[in-house]
Each structure stands twice: as structure tokens, then as C-alpha cells.
PDB file of N, CA and C in Angstrom:
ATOM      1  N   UNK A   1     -25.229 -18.867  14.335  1.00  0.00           N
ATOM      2  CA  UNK A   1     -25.118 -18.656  12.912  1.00  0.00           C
ATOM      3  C   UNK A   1     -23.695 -18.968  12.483  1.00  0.00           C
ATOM      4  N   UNK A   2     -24.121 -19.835  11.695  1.00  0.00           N
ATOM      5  CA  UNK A   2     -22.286 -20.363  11.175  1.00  0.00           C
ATOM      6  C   UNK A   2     -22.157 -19.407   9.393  1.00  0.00           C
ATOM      7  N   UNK A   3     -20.813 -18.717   9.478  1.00  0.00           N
ATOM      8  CA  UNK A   3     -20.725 -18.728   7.998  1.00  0.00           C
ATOM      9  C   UNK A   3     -19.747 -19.675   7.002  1.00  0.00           C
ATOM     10  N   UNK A   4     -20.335 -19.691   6.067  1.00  0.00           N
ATOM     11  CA  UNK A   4     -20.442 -20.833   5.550  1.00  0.00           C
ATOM     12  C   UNK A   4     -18.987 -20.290   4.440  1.00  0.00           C
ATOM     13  N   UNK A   5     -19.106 -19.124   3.837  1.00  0.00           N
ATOM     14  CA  UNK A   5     -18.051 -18.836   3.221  1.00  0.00           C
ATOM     15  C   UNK A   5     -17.483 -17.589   2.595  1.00  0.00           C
ATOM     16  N   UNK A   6     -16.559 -16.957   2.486  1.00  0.00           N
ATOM     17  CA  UNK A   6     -16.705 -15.102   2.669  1.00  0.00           C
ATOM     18  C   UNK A   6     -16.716 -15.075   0.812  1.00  0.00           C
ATOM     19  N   UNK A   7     -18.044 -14.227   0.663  1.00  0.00           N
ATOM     20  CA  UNK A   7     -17.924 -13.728  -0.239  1.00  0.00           C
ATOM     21  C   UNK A   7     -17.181 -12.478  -1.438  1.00  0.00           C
ATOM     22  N   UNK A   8     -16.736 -11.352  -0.250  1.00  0.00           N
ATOM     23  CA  UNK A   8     -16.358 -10.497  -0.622  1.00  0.00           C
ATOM     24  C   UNK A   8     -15.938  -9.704   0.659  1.00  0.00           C
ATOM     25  N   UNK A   9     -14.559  -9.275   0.687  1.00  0.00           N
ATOM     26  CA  UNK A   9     -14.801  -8.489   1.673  1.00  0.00           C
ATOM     27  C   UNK A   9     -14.160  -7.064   1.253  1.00  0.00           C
ATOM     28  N   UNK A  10     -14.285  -6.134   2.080  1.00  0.00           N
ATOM     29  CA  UNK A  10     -14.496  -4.202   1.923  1.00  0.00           C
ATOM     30  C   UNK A  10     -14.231  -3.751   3.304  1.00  0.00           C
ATOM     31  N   UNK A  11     -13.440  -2.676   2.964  1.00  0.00           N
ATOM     32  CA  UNK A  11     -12.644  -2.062   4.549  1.00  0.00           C
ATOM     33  C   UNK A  11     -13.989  -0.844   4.508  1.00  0.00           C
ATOM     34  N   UNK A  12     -14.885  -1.078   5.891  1.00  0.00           N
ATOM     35  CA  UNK A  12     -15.760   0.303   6.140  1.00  0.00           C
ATOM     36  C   UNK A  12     -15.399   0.821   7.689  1.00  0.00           C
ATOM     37  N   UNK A  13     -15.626   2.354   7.683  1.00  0.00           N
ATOM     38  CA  UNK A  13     -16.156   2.982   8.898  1.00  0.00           C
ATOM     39  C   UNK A  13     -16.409   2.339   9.663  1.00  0.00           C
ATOM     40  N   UNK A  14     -16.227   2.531  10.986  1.00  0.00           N
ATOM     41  CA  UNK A  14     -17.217   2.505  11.988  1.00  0.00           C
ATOM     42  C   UNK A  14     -18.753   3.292  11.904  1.00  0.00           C
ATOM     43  N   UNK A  15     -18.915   4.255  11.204  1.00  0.00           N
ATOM     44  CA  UNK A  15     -20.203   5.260  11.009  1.00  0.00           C
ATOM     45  C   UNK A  15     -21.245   4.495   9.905  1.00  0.00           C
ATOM     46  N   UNK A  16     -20.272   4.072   9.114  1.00  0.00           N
ATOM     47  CA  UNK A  16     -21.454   3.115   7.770  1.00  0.00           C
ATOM     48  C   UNK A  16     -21.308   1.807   8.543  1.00  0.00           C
ATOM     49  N   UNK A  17     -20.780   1.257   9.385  1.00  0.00           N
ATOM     50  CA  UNK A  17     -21.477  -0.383   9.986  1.00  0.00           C
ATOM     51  C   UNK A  17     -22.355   0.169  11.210  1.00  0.00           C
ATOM     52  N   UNK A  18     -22.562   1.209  11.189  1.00  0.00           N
ATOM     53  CA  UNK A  18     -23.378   1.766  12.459  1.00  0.00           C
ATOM     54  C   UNK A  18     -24.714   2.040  11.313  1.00  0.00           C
ATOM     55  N   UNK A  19     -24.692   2.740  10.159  1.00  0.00           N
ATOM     56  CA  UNK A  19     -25.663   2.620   9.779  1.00  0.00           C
ATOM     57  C   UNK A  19     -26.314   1.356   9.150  1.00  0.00           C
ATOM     58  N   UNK A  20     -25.457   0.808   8.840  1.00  0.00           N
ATOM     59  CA  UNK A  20     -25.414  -1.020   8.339  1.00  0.00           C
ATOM     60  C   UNK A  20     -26.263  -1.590   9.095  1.00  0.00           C
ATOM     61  N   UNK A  21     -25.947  -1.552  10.578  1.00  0.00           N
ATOM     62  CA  UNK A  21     -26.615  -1.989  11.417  1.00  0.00           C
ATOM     63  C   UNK A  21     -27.905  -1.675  11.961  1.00  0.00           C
ATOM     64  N   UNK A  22     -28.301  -0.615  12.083  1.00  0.00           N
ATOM     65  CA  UNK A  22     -29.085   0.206  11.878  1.00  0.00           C
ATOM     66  C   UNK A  22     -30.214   0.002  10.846  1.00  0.00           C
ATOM     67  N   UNK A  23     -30.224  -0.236   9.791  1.00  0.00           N
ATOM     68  CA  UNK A  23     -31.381  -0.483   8.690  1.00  0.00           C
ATOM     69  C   UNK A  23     -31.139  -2.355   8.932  1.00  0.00           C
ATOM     70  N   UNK A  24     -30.580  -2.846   9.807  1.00  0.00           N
ATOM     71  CA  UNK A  24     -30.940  -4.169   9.147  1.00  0.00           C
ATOM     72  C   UNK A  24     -31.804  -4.236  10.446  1.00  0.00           C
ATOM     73  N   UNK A  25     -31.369  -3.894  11.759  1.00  0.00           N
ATOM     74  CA  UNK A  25     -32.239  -4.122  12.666  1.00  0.00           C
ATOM     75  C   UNK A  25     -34.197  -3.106  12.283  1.00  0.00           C
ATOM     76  N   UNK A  26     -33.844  -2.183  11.852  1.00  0.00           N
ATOM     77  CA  UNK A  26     -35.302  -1.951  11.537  1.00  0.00           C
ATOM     78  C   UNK A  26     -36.038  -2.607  10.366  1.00  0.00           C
ATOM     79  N   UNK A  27     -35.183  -3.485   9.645  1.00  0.00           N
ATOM     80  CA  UNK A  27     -35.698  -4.476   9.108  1.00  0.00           C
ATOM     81  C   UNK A  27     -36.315  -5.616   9.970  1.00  0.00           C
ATOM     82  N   UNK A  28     -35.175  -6.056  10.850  1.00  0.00           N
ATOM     83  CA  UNK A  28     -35.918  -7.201  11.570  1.00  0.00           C
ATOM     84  C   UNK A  28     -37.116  -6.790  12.655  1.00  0.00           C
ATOM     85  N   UNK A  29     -37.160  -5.595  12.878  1.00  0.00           N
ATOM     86  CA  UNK A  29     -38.214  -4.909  13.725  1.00  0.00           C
ATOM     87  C   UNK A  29     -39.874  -5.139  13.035  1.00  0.00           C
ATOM     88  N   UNK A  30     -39.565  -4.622  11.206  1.00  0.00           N
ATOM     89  CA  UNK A  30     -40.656  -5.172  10.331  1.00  0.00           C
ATOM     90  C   UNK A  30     -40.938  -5.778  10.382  1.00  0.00           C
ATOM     91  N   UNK A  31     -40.170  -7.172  10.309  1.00  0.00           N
ATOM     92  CA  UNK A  31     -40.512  -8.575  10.468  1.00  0.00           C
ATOM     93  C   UNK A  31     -40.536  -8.932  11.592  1.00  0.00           C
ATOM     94  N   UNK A  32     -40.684  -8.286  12.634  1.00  0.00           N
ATOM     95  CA  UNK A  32     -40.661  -9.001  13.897  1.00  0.00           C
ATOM     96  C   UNK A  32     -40.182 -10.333  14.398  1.00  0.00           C
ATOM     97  N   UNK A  33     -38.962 -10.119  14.005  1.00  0.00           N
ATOM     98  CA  UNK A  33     -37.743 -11.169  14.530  1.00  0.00           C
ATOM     99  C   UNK A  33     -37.057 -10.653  15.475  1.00  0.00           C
ATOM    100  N   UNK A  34     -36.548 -12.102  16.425  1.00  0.00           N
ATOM    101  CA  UNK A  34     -36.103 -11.322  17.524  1.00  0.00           C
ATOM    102  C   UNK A  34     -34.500 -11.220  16.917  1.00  0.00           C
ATOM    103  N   UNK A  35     -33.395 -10.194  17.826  1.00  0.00           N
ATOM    104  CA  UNK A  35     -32.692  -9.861  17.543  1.00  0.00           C
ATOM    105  C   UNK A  35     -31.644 -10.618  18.662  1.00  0.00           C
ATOM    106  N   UNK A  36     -30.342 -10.908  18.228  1.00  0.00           N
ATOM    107  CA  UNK A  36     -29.590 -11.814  19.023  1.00  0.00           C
ATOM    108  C   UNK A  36     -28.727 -11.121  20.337  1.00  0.00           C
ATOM    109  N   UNK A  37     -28.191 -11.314  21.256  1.00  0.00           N
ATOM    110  CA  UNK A  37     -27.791 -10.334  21.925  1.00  0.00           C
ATOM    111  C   UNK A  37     -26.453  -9.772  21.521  1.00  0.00           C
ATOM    112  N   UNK A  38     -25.692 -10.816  20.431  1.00  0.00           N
ATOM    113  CA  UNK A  38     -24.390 -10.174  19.763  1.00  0.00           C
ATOM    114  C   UNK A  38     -25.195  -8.870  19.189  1.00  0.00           C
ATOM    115  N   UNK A  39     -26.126  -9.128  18.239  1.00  0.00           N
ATOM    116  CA  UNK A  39     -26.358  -8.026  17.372  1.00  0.00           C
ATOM    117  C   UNK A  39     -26.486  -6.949  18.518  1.00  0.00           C
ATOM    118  N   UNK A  40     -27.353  -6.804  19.226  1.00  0.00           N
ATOM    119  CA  UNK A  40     -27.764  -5.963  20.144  1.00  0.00           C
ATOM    120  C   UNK A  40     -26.344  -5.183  20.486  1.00  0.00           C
ATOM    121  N   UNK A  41     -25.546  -5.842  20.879  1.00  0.00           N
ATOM    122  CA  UNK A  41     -24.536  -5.698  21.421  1.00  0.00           C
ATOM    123  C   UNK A  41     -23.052  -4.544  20.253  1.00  0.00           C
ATOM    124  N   UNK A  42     -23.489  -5.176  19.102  1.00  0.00           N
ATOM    125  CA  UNK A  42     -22.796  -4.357  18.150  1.00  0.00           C
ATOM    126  C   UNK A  42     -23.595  -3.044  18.192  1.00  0.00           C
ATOM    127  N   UNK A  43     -24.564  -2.982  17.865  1.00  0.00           N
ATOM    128  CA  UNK A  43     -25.490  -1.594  17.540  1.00  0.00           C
ATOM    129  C   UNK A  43     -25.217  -1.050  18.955  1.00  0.00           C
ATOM    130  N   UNK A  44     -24.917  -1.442  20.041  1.00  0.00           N
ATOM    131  CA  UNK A  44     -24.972  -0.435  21.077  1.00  0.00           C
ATOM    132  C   UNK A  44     -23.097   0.078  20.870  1.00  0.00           C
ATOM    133  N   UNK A  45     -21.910  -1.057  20.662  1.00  0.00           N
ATOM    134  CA  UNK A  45     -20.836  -0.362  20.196  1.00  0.00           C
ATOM    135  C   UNK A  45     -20.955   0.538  19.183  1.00  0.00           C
ATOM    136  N   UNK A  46     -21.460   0.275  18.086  1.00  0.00           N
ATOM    137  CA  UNK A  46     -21.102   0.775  16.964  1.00  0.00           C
ATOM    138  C   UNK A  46     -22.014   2.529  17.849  1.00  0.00           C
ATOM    139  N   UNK A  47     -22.941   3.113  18.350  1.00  0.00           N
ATOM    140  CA  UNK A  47     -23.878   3.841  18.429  1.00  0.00           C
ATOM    141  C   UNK A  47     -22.874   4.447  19.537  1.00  0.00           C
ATOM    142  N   UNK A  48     -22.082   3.959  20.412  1.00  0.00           N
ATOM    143  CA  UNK A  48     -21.075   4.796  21.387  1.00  0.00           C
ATOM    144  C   UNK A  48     -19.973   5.315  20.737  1.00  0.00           C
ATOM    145  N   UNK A  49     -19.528   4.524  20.292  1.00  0.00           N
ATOM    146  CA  UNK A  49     -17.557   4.965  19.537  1.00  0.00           C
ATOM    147  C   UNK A  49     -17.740   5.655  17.999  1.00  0.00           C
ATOM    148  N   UNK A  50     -19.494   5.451  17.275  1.00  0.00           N
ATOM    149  CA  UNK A  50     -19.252   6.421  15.799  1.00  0.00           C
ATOM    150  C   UNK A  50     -19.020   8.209  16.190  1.00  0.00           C
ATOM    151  N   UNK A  51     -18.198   8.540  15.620  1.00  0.00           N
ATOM    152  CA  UNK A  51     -18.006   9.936  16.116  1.00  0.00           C
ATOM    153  C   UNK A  51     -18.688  10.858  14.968  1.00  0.00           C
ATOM    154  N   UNK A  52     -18.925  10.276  14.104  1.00  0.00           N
ATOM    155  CA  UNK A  52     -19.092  11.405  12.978  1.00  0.00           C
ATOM    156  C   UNK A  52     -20.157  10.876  11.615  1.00  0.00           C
ATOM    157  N   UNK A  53     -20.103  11.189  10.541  1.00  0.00           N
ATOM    158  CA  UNK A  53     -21.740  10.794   9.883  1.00  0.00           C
ATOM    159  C   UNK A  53     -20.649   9.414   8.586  1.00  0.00           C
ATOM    160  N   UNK A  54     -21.314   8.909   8.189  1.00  0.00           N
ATOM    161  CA  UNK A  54     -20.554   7.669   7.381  1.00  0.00           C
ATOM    162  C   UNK A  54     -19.294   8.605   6.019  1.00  0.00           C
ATOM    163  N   UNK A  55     -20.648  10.252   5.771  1.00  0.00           N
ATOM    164  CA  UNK A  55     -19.736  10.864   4.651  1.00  0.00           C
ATOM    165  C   UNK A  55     -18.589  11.455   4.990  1.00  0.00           C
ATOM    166  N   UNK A  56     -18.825  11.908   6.046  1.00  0.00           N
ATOM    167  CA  UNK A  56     -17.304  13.088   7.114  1.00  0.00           C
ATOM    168  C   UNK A  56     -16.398  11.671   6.714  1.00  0.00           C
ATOM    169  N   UNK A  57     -16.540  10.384   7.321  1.00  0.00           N
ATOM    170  CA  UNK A  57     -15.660   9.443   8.141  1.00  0.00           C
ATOM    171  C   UNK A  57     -14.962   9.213   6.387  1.00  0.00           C
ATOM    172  N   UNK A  58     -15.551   9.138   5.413  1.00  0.00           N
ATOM    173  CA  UNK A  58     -15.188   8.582   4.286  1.00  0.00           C
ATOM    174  C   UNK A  58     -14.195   9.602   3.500  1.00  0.00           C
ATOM    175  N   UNK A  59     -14.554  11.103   3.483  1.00  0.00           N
ATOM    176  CA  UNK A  59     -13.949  12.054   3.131  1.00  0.00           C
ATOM    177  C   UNK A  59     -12.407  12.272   3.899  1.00  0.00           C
ATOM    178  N   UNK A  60     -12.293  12.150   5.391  1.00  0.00           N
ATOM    179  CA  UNK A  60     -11.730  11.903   5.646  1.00  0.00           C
ATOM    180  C   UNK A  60     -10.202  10.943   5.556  1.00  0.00           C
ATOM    181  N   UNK A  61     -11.515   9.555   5.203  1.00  0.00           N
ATOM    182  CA  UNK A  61     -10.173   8.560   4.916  1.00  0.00           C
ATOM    183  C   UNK A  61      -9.763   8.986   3.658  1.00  0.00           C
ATOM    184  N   UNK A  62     -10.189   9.507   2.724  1.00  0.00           N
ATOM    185  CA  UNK A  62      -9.723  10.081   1.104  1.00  0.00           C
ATOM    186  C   UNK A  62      -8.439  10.715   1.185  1.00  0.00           C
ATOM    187  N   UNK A  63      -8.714  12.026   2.150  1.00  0.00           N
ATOM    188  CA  UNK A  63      -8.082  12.759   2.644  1.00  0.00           C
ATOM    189  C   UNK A  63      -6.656  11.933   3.690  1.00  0.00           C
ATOM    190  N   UNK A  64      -6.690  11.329   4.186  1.00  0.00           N
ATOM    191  CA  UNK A  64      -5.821  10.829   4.645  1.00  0.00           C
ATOM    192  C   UNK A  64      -4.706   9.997   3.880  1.00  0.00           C
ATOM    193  N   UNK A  65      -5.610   9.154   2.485  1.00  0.00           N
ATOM    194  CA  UNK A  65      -4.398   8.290   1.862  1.00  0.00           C
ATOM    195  C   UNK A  65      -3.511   9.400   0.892  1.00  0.00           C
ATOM    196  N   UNK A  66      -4.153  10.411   0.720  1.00  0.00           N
ATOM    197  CA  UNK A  66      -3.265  11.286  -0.234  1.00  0.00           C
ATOM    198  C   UNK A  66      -1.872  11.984   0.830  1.00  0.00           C
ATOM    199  N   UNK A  67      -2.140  11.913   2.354  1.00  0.00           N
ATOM    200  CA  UNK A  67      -0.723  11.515   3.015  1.00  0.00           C
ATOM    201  C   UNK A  67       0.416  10.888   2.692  1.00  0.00           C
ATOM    202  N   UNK A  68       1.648  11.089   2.398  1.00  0.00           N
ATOM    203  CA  UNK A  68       2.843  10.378   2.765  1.00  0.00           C
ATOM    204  C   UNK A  68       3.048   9.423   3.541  1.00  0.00           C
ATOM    205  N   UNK A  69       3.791   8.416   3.567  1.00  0.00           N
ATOM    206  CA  UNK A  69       3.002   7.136   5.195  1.00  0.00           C
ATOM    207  C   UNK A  69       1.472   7.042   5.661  1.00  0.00           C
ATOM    208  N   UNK A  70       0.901   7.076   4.583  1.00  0.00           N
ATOM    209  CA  UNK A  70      -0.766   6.389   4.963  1.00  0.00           C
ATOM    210  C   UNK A  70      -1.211   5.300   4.156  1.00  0.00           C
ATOM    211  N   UNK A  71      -1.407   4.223   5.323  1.00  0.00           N
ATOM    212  CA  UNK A  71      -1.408   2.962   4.288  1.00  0.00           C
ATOM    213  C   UNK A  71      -3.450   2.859   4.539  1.00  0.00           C
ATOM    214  N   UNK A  72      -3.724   2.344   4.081  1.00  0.00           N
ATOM    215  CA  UNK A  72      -5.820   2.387   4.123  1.00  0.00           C
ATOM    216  C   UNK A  72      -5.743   1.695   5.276  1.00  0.00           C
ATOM    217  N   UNK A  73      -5.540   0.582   5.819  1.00  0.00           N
ATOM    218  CA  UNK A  73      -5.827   0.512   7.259  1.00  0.00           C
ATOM    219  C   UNK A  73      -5.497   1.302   8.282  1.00  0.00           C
ATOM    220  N   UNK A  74      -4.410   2.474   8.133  1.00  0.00           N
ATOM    221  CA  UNK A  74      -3.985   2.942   9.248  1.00  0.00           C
ATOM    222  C   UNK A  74      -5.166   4.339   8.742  1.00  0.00           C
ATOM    223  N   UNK A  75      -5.839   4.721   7.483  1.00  0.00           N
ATOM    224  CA  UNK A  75      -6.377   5.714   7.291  1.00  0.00           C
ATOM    225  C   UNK A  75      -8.057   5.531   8.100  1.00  0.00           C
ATOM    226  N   UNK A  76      -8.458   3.605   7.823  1.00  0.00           N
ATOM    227  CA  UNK A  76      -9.832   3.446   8.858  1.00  0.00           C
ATOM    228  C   UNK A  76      -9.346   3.666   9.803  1.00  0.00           C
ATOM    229  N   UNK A  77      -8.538   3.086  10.634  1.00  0.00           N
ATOM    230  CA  UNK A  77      -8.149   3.310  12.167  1.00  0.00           C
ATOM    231  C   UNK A  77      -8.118   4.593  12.356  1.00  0.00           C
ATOM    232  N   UNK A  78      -7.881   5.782  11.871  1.00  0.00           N
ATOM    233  CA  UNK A  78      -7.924   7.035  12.044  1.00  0.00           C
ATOM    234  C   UNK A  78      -8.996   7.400  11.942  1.00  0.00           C
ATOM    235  N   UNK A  79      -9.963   6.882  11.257  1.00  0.00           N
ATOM    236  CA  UNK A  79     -11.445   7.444  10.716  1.00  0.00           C
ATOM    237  C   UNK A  79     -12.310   6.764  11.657  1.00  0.00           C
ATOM    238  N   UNK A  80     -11.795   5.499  12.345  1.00  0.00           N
ATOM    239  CA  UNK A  80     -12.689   4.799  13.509  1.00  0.00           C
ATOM    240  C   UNK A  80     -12.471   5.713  14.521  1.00  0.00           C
ATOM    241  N   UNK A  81     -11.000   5.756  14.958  1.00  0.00           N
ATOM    242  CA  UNK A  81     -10.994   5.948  16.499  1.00  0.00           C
ATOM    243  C   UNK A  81     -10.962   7.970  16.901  1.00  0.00           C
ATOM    244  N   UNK A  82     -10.545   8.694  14.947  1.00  0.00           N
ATOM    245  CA  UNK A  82     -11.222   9.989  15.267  1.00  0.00           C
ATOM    246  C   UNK A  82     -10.017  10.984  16.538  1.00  0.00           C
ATOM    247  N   UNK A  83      -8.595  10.387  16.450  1.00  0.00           N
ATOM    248  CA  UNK A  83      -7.573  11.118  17.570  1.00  0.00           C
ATOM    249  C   UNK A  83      -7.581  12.434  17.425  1.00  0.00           C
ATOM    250  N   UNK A  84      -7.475  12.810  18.733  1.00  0.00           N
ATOM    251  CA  UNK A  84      -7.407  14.217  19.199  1.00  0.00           C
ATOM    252  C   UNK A  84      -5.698  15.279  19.428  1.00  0.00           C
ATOM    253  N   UNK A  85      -5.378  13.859  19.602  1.00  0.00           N
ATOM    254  CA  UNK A  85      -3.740  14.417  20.247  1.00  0.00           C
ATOM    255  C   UNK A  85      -2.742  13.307  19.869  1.00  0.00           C
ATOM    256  N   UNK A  86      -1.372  14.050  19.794  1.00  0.00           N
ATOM    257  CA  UNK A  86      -0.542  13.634  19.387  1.00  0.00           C
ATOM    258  C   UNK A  86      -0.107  12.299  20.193  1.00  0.00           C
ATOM    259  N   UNK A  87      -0.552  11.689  20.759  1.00  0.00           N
ATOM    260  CA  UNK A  87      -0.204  10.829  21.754  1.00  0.00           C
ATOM    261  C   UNK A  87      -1.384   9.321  21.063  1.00  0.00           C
ATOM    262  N   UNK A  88      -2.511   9.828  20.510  1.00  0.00           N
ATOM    263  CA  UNK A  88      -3.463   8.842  20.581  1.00  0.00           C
ATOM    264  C   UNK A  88      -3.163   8.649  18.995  1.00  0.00           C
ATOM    265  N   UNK A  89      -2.587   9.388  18.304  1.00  0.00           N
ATOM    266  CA  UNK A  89      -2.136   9.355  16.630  1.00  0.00           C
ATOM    267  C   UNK A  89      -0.452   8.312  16.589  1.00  0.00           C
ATOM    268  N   UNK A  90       0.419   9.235  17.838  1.00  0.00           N
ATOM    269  CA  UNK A  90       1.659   7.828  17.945  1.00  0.00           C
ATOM    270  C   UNK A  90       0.827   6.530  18.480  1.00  0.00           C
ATOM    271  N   UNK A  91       0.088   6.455  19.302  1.00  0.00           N
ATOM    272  CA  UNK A  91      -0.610   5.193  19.360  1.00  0.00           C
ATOM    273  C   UNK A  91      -0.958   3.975  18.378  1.00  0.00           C
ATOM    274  N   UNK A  92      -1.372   4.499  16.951  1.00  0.00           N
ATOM    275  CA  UNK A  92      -2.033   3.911  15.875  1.00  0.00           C
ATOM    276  C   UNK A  92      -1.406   3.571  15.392  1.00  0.00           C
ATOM    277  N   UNK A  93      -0.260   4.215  15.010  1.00  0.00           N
ATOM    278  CA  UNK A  93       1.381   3.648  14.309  1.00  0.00           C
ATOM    279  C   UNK A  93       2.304   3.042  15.339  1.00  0.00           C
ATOM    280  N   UNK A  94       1.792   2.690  16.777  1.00  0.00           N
ATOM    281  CA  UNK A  94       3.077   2.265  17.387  1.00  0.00           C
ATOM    282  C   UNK A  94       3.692   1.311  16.248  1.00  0.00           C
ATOM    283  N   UNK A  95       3.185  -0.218  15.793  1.00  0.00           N
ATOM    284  CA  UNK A  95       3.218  -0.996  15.209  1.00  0.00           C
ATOM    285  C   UNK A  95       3.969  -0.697  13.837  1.00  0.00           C
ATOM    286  N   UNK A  96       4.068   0.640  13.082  1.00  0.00           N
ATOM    287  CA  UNK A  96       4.804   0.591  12.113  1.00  0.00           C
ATOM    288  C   UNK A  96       6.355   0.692  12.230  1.00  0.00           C
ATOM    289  N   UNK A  97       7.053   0.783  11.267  1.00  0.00           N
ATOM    290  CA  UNK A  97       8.310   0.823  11.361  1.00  0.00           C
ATOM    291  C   UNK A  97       9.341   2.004  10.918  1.00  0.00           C
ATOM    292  N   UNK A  98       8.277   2.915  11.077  1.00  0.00           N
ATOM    293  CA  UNK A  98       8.685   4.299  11.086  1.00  0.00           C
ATOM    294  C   UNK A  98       8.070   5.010  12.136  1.00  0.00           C
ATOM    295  N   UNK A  99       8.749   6.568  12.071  1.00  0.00           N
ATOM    296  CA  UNK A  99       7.911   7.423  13.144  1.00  0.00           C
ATOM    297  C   UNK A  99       7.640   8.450  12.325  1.00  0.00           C
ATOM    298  N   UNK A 100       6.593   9.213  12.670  1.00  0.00           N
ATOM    299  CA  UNK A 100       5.851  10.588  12.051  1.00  0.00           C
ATOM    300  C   UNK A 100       6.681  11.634  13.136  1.00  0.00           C
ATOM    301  N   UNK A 101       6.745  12.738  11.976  1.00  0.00           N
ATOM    302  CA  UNK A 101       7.144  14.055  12.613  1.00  0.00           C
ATOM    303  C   UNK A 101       5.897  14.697  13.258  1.00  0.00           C
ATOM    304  N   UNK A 102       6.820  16.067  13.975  1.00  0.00           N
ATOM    305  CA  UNK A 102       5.420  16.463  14.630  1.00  0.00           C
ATOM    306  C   UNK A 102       4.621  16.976  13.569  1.00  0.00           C
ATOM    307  N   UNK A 103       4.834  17.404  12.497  1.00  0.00           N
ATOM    308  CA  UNK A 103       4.534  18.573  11.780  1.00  0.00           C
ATOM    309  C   UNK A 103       3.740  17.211  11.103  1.00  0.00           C
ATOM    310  N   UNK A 104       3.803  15.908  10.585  1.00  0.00           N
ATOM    311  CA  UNK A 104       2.957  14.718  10.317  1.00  0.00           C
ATOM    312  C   UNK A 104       1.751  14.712  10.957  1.00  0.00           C
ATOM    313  N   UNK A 105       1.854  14.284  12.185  1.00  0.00           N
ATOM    314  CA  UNK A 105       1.121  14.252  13.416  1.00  0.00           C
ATOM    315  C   UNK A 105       0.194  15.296  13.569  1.00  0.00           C
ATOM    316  N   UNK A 106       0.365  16.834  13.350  1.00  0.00           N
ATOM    317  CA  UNK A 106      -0.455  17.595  13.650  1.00  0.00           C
ATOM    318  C   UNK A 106      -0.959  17.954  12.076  1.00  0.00           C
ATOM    319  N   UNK A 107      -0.701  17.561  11.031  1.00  0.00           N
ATOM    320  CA  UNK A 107      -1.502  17.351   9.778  1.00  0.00           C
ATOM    321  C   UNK A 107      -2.518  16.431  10.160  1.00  0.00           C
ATOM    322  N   UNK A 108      -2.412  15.265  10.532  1.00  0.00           N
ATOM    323  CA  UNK A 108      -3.826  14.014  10.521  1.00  0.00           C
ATOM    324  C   UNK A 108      -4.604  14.622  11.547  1.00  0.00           C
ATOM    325  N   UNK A 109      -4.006  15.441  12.834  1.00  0.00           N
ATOM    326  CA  UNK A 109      -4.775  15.973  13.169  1.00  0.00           C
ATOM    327  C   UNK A 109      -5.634  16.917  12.961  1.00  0.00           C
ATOM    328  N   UNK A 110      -5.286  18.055  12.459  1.00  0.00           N
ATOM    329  CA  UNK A 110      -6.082  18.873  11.721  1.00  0.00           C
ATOM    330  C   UNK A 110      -6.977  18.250  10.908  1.00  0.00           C
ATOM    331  N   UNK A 111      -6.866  17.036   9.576  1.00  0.00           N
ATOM    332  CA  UNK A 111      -7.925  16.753   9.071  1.00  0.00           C
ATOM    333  C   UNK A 111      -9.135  15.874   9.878  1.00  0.00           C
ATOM    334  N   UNK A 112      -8.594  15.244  11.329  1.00  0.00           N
ATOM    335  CA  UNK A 112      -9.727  14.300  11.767  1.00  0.00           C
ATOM    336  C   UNK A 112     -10.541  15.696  12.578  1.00  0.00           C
ATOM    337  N   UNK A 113     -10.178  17.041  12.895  1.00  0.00           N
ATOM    338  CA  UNK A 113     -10.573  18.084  13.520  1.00  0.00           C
ATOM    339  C   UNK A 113     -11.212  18.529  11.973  1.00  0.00           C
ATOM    340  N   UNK A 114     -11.017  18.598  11.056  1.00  0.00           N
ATOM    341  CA  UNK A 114     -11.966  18.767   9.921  1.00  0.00           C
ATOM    342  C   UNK A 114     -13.227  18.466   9.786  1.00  0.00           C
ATOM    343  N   UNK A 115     -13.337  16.969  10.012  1.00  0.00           N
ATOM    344  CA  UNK A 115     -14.034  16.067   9.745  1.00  0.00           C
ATOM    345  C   UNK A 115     -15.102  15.843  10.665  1.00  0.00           C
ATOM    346  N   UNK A 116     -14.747  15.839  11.891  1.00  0.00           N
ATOM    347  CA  UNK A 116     -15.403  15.689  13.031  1.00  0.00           C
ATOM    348  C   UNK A 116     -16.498  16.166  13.403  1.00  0.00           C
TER     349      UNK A 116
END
């Protein structure tokens, strides 16, 4: 499948492309089409690494841009990968050009322990 040209694009969850995925394959189940092994292959990622329901993951990211230093990609990456500890939260920002305090750090944590 070639695409031909991007229409629009939108930053989602990991939990809503899990459900994304999800109603299109029981679509193609209706129609009894076969399914490709990429697709296959997403629905089995997306169905291991979603941690939480599409509304938690979204409330969440809400909750996260009203942070100080939260830019919306670093708020999905938090809402994808769902960190536990201060180690897997410096992880996500290695790449920025600042550092979070602890008292930062254990705020995003508390809300992805909200959410979860």
C-alpha cells in the first residue's frame, strides 16, 4: 500500500490507535478481508504497551500541558510510555535542553500514577 498523500495529521495515544485499530480490523473481519501481517503486527504492539483506556491517556495529556516545561510531544510520550520512576521520566527529556527538578519529576509522576 503506497500513500499517495497526507491529508491531515493529529498527535494520538497509544490507547486511541489501539482502539483505531481495533474497530478497523473488526471491520475487515465483516468483510472478510484478509489482514496484512504489518497490521497484525501493530494491533499486537499497540494491545502490549497500551497501559490505560484512550480517556485516562487523554486526561492525562491535558493535565500534563498545564505543566511548566511540557511541550505536547513530550506530554504523548508520557501518556504512551506511562513512567513509573524518576529515571524513566529523565529518560524522555534526555533530548531537551533543560533538566527537571525532583519536585518536577515526582509531579508527572504522580499524575501518570493518577491516570493509570
Amino acid at each position: 500500500m503506497k500513500v499517495k498523500g497526507i491529508i491531515s495529521e493529529e498527535r494520538v495515544t497509544l490507547p486511541e490507535m489501539r482502539g483505531v485499530l481495533l474497530r478497523v480490523e473488526s471491520e475487515r473481519i465483516a468483510a472478510e478481508k484478509e489482514m496484512s501481517y504489518e497490521f497484525r503486527r501493530s494491533i499486537e504492539h499497540a494491545n502490549q504497551l497500551a497501559k490505560t483506556t484512550p480517556e485516562k491517556a487523554n486526561e492525562l495529556v491535558a493535565e500534563l500541558l498545564k505543566m511548566e516545561k511540557m511541550k505536547p510531544e513530550i506530554a504523548f510520550r508520557i501518556a504512551n510510555i506511562m513512567p513509573k520512576t524518576r529515571d524513566e521520566v529523565r529518560a524522555i527529556y534526555a533530548k531537551e535542553r533543560y533538566t527537571l527538578s525532583p519536585e518536577e519529576i515526582d509531579k508527572i509522576i504522580e499524575q501518570v500514577m493518577a491516570h493509570f
